[in-house]
PDB file of N, CA and C in Angstrom:
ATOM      1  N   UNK A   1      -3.843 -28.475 -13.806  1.00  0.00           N
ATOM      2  CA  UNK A   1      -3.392 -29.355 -12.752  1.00  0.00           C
ATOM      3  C   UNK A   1      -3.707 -30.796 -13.157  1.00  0.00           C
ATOM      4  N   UNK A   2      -2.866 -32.026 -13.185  1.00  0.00           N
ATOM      5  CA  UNK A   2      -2.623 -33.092 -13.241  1.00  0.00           C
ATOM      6  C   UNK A   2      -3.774 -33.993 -11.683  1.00  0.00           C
ATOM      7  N   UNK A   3      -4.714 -34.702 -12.225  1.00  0.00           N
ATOM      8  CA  UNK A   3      -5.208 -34.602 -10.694  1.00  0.00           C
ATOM      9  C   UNK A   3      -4.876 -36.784 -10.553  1.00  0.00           C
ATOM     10  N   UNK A   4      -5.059 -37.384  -9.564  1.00  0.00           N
ATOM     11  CA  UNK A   4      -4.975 -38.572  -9.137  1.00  0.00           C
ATOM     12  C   UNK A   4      -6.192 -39.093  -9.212  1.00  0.00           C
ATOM     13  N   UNK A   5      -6.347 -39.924 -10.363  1.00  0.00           N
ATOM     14  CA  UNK A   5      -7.475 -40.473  -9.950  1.00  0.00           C
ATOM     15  C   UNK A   5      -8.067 -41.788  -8.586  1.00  0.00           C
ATOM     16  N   UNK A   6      -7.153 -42.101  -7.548  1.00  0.00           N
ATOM     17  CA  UNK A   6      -7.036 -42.568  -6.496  1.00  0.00           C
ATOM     18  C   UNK A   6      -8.003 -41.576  -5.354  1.00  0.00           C
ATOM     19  N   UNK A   7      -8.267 -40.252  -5.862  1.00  0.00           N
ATOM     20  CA  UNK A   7      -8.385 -39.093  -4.375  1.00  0.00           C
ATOM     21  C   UNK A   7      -9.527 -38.078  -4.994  1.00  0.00           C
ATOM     22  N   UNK A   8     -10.718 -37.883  -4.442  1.00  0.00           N
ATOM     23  CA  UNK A   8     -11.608 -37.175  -5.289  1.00  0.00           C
ATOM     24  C   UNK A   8     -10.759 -35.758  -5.119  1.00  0.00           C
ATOM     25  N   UNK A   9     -11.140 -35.185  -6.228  1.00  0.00           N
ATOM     26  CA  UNK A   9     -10.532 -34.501  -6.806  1.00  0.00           C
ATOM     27  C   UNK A   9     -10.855 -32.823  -6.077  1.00  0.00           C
ATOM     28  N   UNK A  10     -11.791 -32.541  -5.351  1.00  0.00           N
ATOM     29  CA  UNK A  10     -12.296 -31.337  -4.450  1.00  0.00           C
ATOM     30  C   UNK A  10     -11.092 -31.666  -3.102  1.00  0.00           C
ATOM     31  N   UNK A  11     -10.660 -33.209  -2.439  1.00  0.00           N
ATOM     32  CA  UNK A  11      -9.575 -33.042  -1.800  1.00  0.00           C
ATOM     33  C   UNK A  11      -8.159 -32.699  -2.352  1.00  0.00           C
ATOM     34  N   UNK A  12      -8.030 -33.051  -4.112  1.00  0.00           N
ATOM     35  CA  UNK A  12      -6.668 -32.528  -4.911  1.00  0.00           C
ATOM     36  C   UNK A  12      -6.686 -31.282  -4.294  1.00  0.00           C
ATOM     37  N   UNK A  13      -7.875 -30.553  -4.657  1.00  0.00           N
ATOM     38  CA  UNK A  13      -7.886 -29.148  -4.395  1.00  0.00           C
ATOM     39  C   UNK A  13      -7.664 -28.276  -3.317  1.00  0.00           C
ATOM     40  N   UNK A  14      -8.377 -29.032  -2.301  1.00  0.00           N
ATOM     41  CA  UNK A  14      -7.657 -28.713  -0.559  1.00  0.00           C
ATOM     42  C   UNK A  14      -6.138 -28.805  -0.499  1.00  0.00           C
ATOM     43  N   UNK A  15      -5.506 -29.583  -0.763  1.00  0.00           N
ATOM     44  CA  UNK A  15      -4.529 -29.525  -0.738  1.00  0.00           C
ATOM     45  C   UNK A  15      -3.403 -29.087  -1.640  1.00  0.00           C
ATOM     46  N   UNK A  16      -3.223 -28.741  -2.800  1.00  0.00           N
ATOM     47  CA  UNK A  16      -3.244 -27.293  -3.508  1.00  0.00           C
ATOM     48  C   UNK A  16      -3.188 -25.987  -2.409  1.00  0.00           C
ATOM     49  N   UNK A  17      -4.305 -25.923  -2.068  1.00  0.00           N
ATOM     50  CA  UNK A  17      -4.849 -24.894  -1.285  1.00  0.00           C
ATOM     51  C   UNK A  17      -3.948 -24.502  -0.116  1.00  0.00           C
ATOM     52  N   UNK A  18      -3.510 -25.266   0.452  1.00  0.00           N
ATOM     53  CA  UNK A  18      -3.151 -25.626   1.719  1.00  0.00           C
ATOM     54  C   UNK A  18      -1.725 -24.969   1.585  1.00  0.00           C
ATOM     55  N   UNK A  19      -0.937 -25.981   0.281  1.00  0.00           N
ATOM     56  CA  UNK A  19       0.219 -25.562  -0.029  1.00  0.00           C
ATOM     57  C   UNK A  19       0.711 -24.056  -0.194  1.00  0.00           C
ATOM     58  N   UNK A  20      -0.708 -23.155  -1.051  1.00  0.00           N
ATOM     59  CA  UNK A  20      -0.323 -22.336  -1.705  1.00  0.00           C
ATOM     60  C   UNK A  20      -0.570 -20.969   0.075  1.00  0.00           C
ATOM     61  N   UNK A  21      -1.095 -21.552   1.149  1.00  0.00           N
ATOM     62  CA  UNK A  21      -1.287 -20.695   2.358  1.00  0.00           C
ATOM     63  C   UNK A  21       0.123 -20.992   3.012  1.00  0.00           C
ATOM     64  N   UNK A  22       0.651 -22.291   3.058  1.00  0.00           N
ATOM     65  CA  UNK A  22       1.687 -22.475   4.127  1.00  0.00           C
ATOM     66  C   UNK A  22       2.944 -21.734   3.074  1.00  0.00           C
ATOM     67  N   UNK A  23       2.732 -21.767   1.714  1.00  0.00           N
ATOM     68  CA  UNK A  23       4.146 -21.087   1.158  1.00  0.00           C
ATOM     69  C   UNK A  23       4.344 -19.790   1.437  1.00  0.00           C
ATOM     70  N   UNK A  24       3.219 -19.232   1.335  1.00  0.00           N
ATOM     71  CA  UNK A  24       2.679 -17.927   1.518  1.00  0.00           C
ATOM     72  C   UNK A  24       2.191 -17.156   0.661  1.00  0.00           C
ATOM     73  N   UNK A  25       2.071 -17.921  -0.691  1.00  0.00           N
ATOM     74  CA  UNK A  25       1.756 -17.253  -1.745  1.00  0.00           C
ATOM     75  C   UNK A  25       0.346 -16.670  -1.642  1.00  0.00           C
ATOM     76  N   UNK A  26      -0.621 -17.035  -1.031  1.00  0.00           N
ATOM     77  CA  UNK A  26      -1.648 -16.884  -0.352  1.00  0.00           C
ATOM     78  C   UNK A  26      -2.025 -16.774   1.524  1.00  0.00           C
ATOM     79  N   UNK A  27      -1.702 -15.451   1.824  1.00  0.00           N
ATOM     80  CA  UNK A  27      -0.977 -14.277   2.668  1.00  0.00           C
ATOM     81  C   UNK A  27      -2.574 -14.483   3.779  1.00  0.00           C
ATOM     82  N   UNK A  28      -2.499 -14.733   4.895  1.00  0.00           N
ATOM     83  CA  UNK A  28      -2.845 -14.391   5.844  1.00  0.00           C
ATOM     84  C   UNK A  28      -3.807 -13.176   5.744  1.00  0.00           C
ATOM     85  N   UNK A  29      -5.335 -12.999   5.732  1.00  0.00           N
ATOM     86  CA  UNK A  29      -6.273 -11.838   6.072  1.00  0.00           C
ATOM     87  C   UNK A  29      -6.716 -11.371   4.416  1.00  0.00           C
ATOM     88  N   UNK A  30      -6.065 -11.655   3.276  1.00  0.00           N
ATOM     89  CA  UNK A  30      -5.615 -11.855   2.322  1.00  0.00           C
ATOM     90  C   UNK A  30      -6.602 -12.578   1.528  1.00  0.00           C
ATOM     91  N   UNK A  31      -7.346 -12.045   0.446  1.00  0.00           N
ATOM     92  CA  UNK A  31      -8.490 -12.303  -0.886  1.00  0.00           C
ATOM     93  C   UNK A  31      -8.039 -13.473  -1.315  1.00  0.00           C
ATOM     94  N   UNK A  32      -8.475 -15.013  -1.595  1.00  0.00           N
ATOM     95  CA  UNK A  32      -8.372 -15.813  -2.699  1.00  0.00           C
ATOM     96  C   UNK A  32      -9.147 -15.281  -4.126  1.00  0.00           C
ATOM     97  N   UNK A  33      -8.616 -16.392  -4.821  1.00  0.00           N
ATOM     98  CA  UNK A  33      -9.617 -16.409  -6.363  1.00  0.00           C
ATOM     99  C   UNK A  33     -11.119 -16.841  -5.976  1.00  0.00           C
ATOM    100  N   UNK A  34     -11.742 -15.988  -6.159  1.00  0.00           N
ATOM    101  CA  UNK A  34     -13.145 -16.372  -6.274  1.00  0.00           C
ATOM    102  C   UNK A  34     -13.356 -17.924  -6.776  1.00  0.00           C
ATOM    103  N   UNK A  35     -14.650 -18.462  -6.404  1.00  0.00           N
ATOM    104  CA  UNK A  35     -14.929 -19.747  -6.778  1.00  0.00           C
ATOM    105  C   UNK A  35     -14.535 -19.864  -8.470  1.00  0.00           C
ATOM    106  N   UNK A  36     -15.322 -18.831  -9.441  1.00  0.00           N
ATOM    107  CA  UNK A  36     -14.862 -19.383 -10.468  1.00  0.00           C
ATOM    108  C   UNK A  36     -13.656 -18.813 -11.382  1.00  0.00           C
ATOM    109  N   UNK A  37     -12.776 -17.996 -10.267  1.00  0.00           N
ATOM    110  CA  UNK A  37     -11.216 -17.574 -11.063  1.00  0.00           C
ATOM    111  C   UNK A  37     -10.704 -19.249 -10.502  1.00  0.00           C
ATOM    112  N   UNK A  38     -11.033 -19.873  -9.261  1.00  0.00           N
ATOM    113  CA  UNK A  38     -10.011 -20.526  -8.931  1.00  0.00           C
ATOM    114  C   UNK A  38     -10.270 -21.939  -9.697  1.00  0.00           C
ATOM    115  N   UNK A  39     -11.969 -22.055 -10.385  1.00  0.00           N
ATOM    116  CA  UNK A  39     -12.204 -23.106 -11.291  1.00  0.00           C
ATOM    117  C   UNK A  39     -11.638 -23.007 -12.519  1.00  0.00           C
ATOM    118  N   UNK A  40     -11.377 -21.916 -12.939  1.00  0.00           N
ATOM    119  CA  UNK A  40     -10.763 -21.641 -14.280  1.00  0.00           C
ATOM    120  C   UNK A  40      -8.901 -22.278 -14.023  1.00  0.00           C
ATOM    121  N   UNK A  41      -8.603 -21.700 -12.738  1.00  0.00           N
ATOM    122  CA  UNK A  41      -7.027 -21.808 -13.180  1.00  0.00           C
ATOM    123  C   UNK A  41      -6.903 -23.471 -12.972  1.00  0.00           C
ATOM    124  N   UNK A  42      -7.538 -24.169 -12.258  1.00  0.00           N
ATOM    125  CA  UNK A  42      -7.227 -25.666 -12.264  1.00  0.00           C
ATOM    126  C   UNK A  42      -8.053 -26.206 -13.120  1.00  0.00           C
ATOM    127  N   UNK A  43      -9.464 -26.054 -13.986  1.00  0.00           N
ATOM    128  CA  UNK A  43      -9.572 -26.650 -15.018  1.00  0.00           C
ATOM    129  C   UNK A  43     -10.609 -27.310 -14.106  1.00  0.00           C
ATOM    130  N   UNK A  44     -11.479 -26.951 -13.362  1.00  0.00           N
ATOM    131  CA  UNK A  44     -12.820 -28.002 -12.850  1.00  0.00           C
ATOM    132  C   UNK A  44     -14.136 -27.012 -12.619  1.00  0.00           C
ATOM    133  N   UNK A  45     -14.864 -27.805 -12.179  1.00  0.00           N
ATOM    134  CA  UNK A  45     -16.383 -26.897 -12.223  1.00  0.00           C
ATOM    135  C   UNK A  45     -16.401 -26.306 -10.482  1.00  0.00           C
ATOM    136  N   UNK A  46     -16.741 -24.803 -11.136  1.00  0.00           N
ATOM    137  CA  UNK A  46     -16.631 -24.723  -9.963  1.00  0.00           C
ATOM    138  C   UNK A  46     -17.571 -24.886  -8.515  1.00  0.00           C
ATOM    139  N   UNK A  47     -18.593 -25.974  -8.988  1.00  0.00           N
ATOM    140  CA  UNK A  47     -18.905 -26.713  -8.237  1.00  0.00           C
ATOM    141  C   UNK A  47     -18.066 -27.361  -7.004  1.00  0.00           C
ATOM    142  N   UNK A  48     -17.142 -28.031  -7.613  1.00  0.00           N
ATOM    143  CA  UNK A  48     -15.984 -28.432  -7.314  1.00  0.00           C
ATOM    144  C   UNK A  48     -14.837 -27.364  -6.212  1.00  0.00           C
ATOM    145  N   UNK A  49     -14.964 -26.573  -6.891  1.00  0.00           N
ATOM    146  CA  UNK A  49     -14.140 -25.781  -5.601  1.00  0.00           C
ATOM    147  C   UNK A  49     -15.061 -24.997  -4.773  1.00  0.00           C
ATOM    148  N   UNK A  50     -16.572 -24.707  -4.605  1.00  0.00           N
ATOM    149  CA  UNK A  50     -17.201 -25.165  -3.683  1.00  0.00           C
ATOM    150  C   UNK A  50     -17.072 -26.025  -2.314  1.00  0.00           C
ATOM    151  N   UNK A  51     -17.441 -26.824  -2.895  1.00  0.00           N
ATOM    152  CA  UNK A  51     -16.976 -27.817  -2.280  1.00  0.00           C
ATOM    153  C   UNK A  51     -15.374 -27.810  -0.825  1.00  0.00           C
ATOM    154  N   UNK A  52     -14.567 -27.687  -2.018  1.00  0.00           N
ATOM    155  CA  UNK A  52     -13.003 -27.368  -1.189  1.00  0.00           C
ATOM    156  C   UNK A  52     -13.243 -26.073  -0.426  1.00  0.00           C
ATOM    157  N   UNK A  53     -13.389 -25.012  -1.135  1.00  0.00           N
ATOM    158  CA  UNK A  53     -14.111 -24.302  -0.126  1.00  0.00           C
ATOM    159  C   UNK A  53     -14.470 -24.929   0.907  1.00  0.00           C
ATOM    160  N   UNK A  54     -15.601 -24.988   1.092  1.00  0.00           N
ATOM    161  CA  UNK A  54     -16.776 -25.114   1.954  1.00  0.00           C
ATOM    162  C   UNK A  54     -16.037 -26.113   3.365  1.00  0.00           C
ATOM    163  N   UNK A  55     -15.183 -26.900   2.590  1.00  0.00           N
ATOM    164  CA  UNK A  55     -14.073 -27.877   3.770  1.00  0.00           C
ATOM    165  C   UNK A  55     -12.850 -26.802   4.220  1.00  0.00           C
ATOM    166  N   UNK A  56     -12.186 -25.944   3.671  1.00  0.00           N
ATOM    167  CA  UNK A  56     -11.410 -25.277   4.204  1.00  0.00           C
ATOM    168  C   UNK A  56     -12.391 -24.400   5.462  1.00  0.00           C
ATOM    169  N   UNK A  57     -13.218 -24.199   5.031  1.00  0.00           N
ATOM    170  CA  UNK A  57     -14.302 -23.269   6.184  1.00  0.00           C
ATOM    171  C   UNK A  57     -14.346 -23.543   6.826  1.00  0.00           C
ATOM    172  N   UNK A  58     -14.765 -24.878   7.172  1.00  0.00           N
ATOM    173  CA  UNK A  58     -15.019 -25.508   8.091  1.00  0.00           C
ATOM    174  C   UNK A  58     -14.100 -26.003   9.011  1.00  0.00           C
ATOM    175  N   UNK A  59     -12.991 -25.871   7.938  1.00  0.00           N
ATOM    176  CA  UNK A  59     -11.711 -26.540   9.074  1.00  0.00           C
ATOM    177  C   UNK A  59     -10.743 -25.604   9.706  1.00  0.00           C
ATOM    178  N   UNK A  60     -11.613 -23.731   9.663  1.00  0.00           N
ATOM    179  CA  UNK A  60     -11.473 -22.484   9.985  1.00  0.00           C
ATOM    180  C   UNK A  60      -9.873 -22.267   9.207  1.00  0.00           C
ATOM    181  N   UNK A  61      -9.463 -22.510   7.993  1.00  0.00           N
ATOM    182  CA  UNK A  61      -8.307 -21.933   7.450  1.00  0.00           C
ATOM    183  C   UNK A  61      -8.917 -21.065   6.625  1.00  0.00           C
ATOM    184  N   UNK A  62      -9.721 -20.710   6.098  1.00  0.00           N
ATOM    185  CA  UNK A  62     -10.446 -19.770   4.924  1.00  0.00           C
ATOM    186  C   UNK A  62     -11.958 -18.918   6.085  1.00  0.00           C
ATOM    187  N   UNK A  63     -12.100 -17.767   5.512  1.00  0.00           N
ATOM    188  CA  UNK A  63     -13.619 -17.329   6.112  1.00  0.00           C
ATOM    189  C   UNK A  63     -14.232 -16.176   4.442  1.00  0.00           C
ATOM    190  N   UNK A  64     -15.187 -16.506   4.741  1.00  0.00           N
ATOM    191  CA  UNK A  64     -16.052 -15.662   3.303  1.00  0.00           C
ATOM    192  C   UNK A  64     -16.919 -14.481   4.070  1.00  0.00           C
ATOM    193  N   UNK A  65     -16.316 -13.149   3.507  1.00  0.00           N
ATOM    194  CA  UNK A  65     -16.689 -12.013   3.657  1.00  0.00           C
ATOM    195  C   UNK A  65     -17.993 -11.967   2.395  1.00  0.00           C
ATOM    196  N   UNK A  66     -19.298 -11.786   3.218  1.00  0.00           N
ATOM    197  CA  UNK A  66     -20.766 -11.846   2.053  1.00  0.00           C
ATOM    198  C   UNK A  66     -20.409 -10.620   0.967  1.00  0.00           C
ATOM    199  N   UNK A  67     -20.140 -10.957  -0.197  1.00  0.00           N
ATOM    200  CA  UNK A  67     -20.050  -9.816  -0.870  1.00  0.00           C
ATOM    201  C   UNK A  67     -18.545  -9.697  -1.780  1.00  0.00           C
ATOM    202  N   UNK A  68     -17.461 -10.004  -0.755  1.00  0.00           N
ATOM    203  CA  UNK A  68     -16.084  -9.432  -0.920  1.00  0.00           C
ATOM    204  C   UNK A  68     -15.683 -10.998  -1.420  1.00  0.00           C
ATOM    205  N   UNK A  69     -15.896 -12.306  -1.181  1.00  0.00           N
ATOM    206  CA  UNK A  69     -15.079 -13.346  -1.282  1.00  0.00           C
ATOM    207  C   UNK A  69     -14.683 -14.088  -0.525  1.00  0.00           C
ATOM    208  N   UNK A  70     -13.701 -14.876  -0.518  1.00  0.00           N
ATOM    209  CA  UNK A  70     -12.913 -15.472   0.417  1.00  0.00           C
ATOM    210  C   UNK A  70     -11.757 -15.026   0.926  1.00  0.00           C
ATOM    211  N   UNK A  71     -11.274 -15.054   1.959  1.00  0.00           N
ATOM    212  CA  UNK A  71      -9.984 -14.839   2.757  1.00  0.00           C
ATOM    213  C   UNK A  71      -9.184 -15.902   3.640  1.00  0.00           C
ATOM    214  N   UNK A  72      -7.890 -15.845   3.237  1.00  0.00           N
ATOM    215  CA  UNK A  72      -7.507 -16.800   4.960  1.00  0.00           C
ATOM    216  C   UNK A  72      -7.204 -16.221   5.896  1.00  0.00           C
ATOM    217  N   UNK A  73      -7.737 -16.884   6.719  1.00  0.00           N
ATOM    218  CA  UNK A  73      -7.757 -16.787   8.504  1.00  0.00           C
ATOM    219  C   UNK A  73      -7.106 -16.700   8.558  1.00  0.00           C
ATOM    220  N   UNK A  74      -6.592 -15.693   9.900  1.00  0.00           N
ATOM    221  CA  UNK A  74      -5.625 -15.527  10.672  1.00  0.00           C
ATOM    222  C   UNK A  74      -4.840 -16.664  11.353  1.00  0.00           C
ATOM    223  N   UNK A  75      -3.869 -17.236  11.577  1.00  0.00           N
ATOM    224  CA  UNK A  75      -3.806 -18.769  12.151  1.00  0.00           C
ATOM    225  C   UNK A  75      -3.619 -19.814  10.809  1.00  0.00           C
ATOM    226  N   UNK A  76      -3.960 -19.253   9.914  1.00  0.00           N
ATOM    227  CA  UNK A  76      -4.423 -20.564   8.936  1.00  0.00           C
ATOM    228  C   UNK A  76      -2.959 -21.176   8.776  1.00  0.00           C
ATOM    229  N   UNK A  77      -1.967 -20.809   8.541  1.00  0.00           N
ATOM    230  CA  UNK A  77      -0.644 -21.885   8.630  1.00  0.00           C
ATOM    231  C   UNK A  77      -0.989 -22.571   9.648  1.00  0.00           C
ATOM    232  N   UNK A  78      -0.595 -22.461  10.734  1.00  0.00           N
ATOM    233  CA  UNK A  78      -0.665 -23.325  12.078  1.00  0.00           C
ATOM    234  C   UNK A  78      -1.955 -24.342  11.950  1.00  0.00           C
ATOM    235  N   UNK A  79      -2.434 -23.643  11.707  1.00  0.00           N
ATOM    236  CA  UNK A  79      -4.404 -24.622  11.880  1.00  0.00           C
ATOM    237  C   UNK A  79      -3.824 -25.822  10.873  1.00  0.00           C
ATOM    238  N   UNK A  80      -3.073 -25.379   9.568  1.00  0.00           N
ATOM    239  CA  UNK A  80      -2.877 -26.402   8.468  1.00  0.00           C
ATOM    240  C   UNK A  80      -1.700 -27.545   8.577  1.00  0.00           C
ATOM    241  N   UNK A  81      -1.201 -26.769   8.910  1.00  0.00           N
ATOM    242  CA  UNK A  81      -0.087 -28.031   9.624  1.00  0.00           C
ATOM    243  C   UNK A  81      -0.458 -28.852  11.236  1.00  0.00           C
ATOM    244  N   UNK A  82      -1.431 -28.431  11.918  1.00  0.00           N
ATOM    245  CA  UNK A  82      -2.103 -29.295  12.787  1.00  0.00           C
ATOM    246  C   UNK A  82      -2.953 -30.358  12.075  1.00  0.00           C
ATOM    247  N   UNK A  83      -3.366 -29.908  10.981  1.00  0.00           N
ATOM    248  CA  UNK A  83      -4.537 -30.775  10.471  1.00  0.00           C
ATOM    249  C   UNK A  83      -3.866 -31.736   9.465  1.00  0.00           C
ATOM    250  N   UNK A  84      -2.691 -31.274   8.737  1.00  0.00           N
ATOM    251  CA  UNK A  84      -2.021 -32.403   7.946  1.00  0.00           C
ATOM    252  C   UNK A  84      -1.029 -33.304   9.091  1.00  0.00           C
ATOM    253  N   UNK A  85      -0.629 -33.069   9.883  1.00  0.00           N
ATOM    254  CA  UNK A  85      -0.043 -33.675  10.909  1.00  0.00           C
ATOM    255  C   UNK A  85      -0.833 -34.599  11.398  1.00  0.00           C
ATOM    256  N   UNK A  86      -1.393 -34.032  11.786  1.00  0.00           N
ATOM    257  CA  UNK A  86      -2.672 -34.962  12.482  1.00  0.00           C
ATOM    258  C   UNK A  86      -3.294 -36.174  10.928  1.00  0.00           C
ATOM    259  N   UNK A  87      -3.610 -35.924  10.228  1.00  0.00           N
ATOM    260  CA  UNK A  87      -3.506 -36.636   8.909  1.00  0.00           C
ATOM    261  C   UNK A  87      -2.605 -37.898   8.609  1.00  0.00           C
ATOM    262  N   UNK A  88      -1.001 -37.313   9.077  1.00  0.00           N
ATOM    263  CA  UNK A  88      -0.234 -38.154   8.750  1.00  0.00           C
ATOM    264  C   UNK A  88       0.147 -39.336  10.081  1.00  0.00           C
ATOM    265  N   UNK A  89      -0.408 -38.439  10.867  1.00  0.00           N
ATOM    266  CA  UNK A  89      -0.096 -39.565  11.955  1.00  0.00           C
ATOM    267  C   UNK A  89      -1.029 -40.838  12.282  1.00  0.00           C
ATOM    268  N   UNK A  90      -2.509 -39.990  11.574  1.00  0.00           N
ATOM    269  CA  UNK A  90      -3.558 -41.185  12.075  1.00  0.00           C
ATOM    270  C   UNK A  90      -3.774 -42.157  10.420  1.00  0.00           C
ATOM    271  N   UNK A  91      -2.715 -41.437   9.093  1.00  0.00           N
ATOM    272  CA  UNK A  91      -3.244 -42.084   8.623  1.00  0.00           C
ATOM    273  C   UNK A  91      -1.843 -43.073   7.379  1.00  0.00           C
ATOM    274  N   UNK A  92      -0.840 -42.285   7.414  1.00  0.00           N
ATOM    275  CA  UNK A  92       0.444 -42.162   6.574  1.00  0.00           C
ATOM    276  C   UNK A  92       1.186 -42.845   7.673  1.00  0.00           C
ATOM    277  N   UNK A  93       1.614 -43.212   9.112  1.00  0.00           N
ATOM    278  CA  UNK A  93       2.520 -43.382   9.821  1.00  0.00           C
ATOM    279  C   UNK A  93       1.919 -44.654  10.133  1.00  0.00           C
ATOM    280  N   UNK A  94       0.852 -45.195  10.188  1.00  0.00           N
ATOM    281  CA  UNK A  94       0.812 -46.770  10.373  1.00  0.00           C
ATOM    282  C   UNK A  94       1.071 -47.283   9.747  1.00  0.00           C
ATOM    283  N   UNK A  95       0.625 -47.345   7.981  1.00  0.00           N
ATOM    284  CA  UNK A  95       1.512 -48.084   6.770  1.00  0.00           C
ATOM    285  C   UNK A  95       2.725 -47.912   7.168  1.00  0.00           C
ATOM    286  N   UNK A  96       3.442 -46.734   6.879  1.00  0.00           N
ATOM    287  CA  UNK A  96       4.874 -46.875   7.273  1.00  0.00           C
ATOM    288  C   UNK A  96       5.944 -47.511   8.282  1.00  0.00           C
ATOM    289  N   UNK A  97       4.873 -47.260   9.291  1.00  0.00           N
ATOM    290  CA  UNK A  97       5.304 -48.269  10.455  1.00  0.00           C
ATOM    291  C   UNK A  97       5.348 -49.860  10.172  1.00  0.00           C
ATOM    292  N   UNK A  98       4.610 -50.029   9.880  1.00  0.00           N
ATOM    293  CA  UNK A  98       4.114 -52.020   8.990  1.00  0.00           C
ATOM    294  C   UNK A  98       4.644 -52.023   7.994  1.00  0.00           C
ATOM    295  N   UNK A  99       5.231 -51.242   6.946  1.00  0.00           N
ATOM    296  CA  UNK A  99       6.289 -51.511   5.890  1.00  0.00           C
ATOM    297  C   UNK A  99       7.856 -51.956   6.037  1.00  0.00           C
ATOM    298  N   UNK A 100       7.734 -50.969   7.541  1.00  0.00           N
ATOM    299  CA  UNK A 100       9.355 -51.085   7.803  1.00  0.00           C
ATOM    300  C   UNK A 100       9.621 -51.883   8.942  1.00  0.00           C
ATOM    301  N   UNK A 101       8.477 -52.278   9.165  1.00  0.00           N
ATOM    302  CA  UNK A 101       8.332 -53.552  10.105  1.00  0.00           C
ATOM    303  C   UNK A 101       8.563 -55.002   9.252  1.00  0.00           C
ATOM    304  N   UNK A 102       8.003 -54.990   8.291  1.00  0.00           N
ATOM    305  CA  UNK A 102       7.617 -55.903   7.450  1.00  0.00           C
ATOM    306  C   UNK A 102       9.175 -56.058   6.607  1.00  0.00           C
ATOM    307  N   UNK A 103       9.670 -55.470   6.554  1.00  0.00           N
ATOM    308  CA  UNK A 103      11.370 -55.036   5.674  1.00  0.00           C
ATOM    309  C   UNK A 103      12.422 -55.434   6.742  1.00  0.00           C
ATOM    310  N   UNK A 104      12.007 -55.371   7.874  1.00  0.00           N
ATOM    311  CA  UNK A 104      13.136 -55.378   9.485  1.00  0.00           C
ATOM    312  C   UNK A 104      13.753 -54.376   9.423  1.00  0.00           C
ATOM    313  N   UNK A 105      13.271 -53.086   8.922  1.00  0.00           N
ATOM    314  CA  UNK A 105      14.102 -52.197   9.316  1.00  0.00           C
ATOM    315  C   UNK A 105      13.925 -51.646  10.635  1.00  0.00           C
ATOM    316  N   UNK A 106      15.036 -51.713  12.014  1.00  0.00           N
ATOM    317  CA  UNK A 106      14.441 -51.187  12.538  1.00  0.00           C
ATOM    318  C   UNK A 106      14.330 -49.678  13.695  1.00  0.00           C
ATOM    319  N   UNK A 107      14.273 -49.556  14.791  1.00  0.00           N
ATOM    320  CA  UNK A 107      14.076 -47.984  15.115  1.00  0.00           C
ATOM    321  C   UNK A 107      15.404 -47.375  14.893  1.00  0.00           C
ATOM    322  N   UNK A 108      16.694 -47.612  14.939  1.00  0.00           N
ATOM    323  CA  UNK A 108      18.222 -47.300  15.188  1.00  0.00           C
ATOM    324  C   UNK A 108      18.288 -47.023  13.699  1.00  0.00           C
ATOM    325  N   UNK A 109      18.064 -47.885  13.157  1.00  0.00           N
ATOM    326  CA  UNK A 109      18.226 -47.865  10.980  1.00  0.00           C
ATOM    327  C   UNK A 109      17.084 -46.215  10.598  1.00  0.00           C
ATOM    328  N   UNK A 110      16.079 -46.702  11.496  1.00  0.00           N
ATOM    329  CA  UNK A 110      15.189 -44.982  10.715  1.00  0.00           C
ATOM    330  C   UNK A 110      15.495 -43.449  11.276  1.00  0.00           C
ATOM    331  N   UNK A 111      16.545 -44.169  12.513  1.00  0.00           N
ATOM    332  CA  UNK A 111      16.751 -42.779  13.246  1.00  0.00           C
ATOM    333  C   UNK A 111      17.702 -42.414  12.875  1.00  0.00           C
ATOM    334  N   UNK A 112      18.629 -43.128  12.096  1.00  0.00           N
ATOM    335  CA  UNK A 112      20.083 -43.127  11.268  1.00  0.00           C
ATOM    336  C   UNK A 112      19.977 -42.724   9.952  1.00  0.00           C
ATOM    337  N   UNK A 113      18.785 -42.886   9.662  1.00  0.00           N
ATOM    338  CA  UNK A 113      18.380 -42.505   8.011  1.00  0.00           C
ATOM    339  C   UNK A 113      17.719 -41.275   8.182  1.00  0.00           C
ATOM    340  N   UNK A 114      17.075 -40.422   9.369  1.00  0.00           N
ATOM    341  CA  UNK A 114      16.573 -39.891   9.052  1.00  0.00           C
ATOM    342  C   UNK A 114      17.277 -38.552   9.700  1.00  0.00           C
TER     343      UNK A 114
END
């Protein structure tokens, strides 16, 4: 994986993560890669996906069975698109708003474009 150096790199990984639950490639009730299958396939320590872990947990899209691994939650699409939504609104939609403010584009032009 190609990572940004703009974004620490345990959030690259959340979101990776995120993608690979809402596509479905990673199935609802459903085993992930262990901490260090999933450090191996992106190339970081798996310190590091720790970490992402430990934030998906918390943000109840993943739960760790002692013993068995990780799984995603039941809900975890929905939970993930509340939480990137919520993301983009408190954090992606004000720039945008002040860009296209700043350009004169305005509400009739974005509702026409979009």
């Amino acid at each position: 994986m190609e990572y940004n150096e703009h974004k620490p790199i345990y959030l690259q990984n959340v979101d990776l993560m995120q993608e690979k639950i809402v596509s479905g490639e990673w199935r609802e009730e459903e085993r992930i890669p262990s901490v260090r299958e999933m450090g191996a396939l992106v190339g970081v320590n798996p310190n590091t996906i720790v970490r992402s872990y430990q934030l998906l947990e918390a943000q109840e899209v993943i739960y760790n069975k002692r013993g068995m691994g990780y799984f995603v939650k039941s809900g975890a699409v929905e939970r993930i698109k509340e939480i990137v939504k919520k993301e983009f609104i408190d954090n992606e939609l004000p720039q945008f708003k002040a860009r296209a403010a700043m350009l004169g584009i305005t509400k009739e032009e974005l509702i026409k474009m979009l």
